[in-house]
N, C-alpha and C. Protein backbone atom coordinates (compact mmCIF):
# COMPACT_ATOMS: atom_id res chain seq x y z
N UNK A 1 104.22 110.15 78.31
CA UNK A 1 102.89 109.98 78.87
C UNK A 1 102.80 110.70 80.21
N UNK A 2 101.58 111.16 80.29
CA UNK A 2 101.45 111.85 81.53
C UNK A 2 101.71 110.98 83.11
N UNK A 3 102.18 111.10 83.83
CA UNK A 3 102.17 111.05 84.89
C UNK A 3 101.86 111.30 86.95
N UNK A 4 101.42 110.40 87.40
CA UNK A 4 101.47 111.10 88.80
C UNK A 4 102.15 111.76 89.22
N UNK A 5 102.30 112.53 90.42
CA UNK A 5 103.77 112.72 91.13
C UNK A 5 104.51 111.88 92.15
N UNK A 6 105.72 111.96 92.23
CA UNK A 6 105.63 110.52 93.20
C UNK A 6 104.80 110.55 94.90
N UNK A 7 104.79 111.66 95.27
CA UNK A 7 104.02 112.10 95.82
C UNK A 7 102.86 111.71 96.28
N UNK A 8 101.97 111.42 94.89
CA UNK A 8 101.03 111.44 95.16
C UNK A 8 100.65 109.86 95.00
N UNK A 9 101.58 109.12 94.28
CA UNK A 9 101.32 107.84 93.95
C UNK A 9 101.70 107.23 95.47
N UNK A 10 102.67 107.79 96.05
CA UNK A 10 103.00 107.11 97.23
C UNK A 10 101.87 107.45 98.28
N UNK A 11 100.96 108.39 98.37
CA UNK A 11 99.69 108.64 98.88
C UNK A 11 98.76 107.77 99.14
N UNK A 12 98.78 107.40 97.82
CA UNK A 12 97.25 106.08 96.95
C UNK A 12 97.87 105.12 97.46
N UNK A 13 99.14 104.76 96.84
CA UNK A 13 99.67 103.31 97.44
C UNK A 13 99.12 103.15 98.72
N UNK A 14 99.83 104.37 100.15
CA UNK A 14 99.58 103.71 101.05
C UNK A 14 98.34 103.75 101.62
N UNK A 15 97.22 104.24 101.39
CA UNK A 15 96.09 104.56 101.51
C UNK A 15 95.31 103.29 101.56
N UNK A 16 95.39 102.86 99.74
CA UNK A 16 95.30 101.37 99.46
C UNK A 16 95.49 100.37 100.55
N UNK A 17 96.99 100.37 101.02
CA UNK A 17 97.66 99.40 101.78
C UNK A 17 97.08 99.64 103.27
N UNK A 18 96.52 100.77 103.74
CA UNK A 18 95.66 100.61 105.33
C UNK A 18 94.85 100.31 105.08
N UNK A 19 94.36 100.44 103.76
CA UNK A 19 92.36 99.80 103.80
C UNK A 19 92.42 98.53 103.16
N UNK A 20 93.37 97.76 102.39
CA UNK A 20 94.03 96.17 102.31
C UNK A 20 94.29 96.06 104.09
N UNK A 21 94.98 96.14 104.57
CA UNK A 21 95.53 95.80 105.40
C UNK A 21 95.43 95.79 106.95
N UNK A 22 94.70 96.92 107.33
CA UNK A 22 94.11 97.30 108.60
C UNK A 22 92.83 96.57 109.39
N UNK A 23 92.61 95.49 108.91
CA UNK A 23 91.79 94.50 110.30
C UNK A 23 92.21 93.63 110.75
N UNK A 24 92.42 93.57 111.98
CA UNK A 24 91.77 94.34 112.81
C UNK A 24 92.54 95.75 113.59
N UNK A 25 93.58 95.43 113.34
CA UNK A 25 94.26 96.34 113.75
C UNK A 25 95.09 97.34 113.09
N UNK A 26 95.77 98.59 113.85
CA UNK A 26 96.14 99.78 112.92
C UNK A 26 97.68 99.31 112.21
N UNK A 27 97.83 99.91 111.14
CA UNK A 27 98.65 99.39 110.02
C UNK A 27 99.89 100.62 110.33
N UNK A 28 101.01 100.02 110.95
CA UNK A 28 102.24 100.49 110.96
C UNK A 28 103.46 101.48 110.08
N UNK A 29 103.27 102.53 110.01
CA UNK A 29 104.06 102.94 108.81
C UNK A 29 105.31 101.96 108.20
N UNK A 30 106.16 101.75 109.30
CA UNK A 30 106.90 100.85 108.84
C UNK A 30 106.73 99.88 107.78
N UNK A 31 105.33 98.93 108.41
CA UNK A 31 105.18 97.61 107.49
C UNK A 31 104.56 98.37 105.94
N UNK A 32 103.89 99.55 106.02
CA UNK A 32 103.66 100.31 104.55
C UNK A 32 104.75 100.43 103.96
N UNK A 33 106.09 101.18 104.38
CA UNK A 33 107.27 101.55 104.07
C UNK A 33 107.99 100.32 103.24
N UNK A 34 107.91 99.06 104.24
CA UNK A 34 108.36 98.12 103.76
C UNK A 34 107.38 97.05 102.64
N UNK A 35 106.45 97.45 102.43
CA UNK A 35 105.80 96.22 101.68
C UNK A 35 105.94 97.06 100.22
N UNK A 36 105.63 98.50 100.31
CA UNK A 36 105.31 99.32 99.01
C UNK A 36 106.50 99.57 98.85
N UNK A 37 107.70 100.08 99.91
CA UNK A 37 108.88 100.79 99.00
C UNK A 37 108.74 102.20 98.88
N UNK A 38 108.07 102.52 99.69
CA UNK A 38 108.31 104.00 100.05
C UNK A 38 108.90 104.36 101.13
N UNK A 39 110.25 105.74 100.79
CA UNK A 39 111.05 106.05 101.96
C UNK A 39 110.15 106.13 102.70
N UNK A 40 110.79 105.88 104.20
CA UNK A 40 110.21 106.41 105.45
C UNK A 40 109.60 108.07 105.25
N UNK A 41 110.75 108.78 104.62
CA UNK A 41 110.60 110.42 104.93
C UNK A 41 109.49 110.86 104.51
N UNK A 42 109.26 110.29 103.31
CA UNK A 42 107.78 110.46 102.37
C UNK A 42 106.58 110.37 103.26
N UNK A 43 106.51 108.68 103.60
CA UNK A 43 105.51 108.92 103.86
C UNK A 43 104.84 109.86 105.06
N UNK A 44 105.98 109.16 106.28
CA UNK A 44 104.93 110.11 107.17
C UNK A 44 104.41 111.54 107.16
N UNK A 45 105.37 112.33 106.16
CA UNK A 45 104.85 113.07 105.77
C UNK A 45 103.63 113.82 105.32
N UNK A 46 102.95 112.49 104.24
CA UNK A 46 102.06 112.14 103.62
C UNK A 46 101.21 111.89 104.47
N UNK A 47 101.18 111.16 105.34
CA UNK A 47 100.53 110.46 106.46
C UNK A 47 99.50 111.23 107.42
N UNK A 48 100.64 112.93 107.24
CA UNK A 48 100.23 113.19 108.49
C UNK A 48 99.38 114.31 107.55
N UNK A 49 99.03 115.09 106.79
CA UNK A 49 98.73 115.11 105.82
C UNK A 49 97.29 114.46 105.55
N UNK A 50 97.21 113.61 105.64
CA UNK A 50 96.04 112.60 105.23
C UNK A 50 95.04 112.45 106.64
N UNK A 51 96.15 112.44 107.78
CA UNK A 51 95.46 112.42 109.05
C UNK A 51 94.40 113.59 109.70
N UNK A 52 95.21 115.34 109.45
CA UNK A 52 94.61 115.77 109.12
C UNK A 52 93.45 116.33 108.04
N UNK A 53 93.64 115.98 106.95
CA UNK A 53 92.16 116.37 106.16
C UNK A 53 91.00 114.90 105.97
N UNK A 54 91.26 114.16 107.43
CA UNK A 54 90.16 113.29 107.63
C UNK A 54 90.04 111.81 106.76
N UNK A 55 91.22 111.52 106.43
CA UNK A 55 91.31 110.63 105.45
C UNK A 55 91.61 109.23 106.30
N UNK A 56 92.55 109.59 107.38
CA UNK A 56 93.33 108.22 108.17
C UNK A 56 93.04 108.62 109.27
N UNK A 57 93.29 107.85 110.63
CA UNK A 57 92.71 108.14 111.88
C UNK A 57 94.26 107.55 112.01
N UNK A 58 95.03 108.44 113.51
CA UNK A 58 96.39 107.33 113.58
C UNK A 58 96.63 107.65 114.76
N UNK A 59 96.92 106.46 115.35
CA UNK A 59 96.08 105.59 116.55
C UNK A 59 97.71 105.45 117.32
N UNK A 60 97.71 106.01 118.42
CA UNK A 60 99.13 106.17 119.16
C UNK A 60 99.61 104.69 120.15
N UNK A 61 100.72 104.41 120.79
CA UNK A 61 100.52 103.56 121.64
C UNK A 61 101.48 102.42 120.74
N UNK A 62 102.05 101.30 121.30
CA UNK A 62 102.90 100.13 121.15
C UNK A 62 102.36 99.44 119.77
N UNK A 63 101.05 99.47 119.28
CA UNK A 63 100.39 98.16 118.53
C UNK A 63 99.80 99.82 117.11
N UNK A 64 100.19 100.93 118.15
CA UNK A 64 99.44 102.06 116.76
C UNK A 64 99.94 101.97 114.96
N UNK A 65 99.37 102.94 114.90
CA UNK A 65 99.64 103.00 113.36
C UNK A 65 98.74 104.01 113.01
N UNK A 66 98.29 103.69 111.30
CA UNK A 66 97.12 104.24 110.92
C UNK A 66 95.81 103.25 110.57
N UNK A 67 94.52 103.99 110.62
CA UNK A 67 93.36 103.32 110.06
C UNK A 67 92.82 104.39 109.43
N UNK A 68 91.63 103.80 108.61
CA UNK A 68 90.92 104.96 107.43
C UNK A 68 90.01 105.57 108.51
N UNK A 69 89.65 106.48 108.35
CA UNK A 69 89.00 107.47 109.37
C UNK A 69 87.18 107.06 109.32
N UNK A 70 86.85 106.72 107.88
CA UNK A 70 85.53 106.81 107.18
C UNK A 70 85.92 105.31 106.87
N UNK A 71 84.56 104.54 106.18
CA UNK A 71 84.99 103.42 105.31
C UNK A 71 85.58 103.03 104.46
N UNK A 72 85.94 102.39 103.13
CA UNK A 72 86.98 102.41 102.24
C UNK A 72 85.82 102.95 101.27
N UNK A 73 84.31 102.86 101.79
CA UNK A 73 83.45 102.97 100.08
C UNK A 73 83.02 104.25 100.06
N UNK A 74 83.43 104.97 101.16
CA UNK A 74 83.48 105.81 101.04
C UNK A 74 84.70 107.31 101.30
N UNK A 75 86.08 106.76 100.41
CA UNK A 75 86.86 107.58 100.36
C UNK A 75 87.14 107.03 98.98
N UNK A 76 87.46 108.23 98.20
CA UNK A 76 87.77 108.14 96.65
C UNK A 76 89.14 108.61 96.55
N UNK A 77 89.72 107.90 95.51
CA UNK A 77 91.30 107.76 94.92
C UNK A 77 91.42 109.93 94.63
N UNK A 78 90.20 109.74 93.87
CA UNK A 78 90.49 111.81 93.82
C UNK A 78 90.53 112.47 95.04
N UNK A 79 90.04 112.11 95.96
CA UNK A 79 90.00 112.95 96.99
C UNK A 79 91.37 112.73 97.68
N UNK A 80 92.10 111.56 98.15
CA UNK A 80 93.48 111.32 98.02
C UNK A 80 94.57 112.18 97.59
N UNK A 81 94.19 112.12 95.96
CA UNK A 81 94.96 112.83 94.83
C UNK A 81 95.13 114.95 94.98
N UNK A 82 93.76 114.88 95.26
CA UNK A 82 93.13 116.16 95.66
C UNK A 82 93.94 116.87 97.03
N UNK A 83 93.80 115.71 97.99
CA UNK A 83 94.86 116.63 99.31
C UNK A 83 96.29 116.77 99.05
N UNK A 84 96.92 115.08 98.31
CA UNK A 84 98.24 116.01 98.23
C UNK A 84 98.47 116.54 97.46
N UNK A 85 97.74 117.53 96.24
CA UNK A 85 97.81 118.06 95.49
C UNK A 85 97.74 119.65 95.94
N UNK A 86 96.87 119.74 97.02
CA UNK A 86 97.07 121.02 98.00
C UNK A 86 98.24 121.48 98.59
N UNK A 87 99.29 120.34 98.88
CA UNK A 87 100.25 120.36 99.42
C UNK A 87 101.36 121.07 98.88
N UNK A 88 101.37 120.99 97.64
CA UNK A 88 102.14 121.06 96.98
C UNK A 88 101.94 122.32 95.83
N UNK A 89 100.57 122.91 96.03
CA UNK A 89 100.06 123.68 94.67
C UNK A 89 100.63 125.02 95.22
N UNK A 90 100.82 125.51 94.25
CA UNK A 90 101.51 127.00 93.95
C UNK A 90 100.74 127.89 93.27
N UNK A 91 100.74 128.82 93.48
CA UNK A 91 99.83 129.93 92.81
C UNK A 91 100.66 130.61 90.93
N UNK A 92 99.62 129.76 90.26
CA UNK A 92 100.30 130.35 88.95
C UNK A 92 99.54 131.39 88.21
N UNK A 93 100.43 132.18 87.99
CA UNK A 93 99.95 133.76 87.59
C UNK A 93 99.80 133.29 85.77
N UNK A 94 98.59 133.63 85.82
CA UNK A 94 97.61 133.56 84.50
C UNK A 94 97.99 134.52 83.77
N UNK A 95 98.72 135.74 84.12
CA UNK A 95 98.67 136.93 83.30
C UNK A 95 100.33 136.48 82.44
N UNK A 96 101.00 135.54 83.45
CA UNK A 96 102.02 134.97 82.27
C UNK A 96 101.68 134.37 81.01
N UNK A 97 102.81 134.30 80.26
CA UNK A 97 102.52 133.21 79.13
C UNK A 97 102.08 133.69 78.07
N UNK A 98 101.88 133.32 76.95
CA UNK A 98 101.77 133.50 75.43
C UNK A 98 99.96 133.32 75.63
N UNK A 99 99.35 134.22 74.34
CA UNK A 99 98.01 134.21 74.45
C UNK A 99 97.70 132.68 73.86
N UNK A 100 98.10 132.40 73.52
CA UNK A 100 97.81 131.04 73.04
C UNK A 100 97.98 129.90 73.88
N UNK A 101 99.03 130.30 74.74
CA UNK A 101 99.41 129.04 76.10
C UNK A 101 98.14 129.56 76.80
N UNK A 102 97.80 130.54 77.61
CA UNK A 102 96.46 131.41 78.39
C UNK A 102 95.69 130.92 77.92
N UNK A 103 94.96 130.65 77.04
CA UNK A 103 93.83 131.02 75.95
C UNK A 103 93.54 129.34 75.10
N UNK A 104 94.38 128.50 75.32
CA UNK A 104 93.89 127.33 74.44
C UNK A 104 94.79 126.50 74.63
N UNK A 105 96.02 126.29 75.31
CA UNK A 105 96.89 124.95 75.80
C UNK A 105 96.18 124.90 77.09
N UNK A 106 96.53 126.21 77.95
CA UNK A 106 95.46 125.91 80.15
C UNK A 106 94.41 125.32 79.73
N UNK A 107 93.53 125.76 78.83
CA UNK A 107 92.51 125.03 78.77
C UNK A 107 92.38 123.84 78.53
N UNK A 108 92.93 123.31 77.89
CA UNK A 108 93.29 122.32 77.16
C UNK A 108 93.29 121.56 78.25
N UNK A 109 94.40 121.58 78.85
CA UNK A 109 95.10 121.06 80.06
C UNK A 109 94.26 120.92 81.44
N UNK A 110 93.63 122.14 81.67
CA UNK A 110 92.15 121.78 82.79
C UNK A 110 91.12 120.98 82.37
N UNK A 111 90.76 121.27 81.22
CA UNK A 111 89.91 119.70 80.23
C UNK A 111 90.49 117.95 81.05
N UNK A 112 91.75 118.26 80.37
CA UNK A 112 92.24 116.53 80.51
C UNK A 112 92.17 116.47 82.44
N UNK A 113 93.20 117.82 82.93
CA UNK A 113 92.65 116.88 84.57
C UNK A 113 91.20 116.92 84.64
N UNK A 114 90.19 117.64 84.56
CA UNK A 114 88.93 117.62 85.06
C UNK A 114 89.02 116.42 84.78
N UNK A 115 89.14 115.67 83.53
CA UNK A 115 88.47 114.16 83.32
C UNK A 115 89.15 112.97 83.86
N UNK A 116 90.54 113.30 83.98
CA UNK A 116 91.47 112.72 85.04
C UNK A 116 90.65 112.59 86.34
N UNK A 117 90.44 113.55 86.92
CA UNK A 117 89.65 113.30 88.49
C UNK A 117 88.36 113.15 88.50
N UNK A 118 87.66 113.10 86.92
CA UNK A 118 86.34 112.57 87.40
C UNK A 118 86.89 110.58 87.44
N UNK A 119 87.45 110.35 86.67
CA UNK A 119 87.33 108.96 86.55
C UNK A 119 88.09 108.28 88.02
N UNK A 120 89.35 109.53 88.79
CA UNK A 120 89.90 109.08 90.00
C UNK A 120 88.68 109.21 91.20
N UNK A 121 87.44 110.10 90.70
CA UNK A 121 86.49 110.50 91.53
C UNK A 121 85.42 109.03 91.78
N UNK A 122 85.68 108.32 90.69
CA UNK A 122 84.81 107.70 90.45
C UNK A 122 85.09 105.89 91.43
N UNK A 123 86.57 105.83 91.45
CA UNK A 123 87.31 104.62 92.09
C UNK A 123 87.24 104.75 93.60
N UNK A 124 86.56 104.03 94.10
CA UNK A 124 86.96 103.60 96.18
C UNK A 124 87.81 103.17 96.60
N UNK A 125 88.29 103.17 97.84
CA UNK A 125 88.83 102.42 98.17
C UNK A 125 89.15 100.89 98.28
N UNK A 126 87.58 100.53 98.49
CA UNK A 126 86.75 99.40 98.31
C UNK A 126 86.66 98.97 96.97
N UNK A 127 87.00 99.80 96.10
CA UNK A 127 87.14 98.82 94.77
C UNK A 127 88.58 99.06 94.32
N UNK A 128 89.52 99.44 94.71
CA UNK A 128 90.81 99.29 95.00
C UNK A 128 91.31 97.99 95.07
N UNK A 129 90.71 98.14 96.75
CA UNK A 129 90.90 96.61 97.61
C UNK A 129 90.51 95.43 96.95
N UNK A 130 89.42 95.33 96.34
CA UNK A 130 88.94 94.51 95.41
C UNK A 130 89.77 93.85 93.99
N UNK A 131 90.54 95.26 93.78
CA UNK A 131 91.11 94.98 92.77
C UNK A 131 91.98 94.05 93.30
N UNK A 132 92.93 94.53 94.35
CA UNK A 132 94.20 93.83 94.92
C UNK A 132 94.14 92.57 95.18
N UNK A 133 92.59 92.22 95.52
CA UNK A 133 92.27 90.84 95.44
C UNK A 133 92.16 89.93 94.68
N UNK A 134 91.34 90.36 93.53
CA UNK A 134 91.41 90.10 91.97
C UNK A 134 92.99 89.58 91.76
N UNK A 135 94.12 90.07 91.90
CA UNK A 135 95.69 90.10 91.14
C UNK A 135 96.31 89.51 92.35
N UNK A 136 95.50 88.87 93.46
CA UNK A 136 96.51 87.88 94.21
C UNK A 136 97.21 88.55 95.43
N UNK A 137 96.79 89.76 95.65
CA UNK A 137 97.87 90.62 96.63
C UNK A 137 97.34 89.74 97.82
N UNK A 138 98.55 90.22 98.63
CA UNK A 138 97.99 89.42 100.22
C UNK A 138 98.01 90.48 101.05
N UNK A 139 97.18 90.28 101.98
CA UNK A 139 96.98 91.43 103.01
C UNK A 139 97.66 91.27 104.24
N UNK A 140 98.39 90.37 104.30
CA UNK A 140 99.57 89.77 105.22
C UNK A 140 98.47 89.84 106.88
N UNK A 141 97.71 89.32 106.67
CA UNK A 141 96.31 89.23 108.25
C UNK A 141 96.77 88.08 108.91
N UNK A 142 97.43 87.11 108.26
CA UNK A 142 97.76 85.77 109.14
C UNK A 142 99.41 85.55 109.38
N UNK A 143 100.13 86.98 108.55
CA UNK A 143 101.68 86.92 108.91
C UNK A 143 101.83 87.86 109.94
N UNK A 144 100.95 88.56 110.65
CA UNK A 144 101.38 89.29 111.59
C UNK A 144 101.95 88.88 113.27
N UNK A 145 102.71 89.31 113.54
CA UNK A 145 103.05 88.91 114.63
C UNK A 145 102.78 89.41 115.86
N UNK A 146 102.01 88.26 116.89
CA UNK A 146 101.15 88.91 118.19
C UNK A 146 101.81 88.89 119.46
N UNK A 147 102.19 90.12 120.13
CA UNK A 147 103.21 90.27 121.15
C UNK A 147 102.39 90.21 122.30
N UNK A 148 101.08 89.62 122.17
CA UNK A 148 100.07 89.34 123.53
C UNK A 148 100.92 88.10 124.49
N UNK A 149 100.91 88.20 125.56
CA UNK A 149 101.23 86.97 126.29
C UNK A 149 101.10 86.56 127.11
């Protein structure tokens, strides 16, 4: 069965997990690292990545982290999918390949993602979050610990 890349699933995850998780305050790579299970190396990677093409805002200082830049209802799981997919895309020469791979498998294959990212086009953040709520997740808002004193 087809699959994400880990890449990119670790993207969504943590994306998910600042817009679960980020009120009132900015959401720590660390506590992402540790709740989802993604290496450290990944994400910030990812992170920074996301920070620039306007996705996360990430907020410097003792208490920083990241926050969503825009609202959650208005950032989509494709557009996510879409940046780190830039990251990573390579230029593939069309003039390779069998006329039949050219000519009626690519196609084939741009068919299924187009419909792949309309339906990732179609999911928010905000109905993400919703979901996570639905299945019991906790947003850990009352386990955090306040170093005010």
């Amino acid at each position: 069965m087809l699959q994400l890349p880990r890449k990119m699933l670790f993207a969504l995850e943590a994306v998910v997990d600042i817009a679960f998780n980020a009120r009132p305050d900015p959401v720590q790579s660390k506590e992402i690292s540790e709740r989802q299970g993604i290496p450290p190396r990944y994400l910030e990677q990812v992170m920074q990545h996301l920070v620039r093409a306007g996705i996360l805002k990430g907020v410097r200082g003792p208490r920083g982290g990241y926050t969503l830049a825009r609202e959650r209802r208005r950032i989509s799981a494709g557009e996510v999918i879409r940046i780190i997919a830039a990251i990573d895309e390579h230029d593939d020469d069309d003039a390779r390949g069998s006329y039949l791979g050219r000519n009626v498998v690519q196609p084939l294959w741009q068919d299924a993602q187009a419909a792949a990212m309309a339906e990732l086009d179609a999911v928010t953040l905000e109905e993400l979050c919703r979901r996570a709520n639905r299945q019991g997740a906790d947003n850990n808002a009352d386990n955090r610990t306040d170093f005010n004193i």
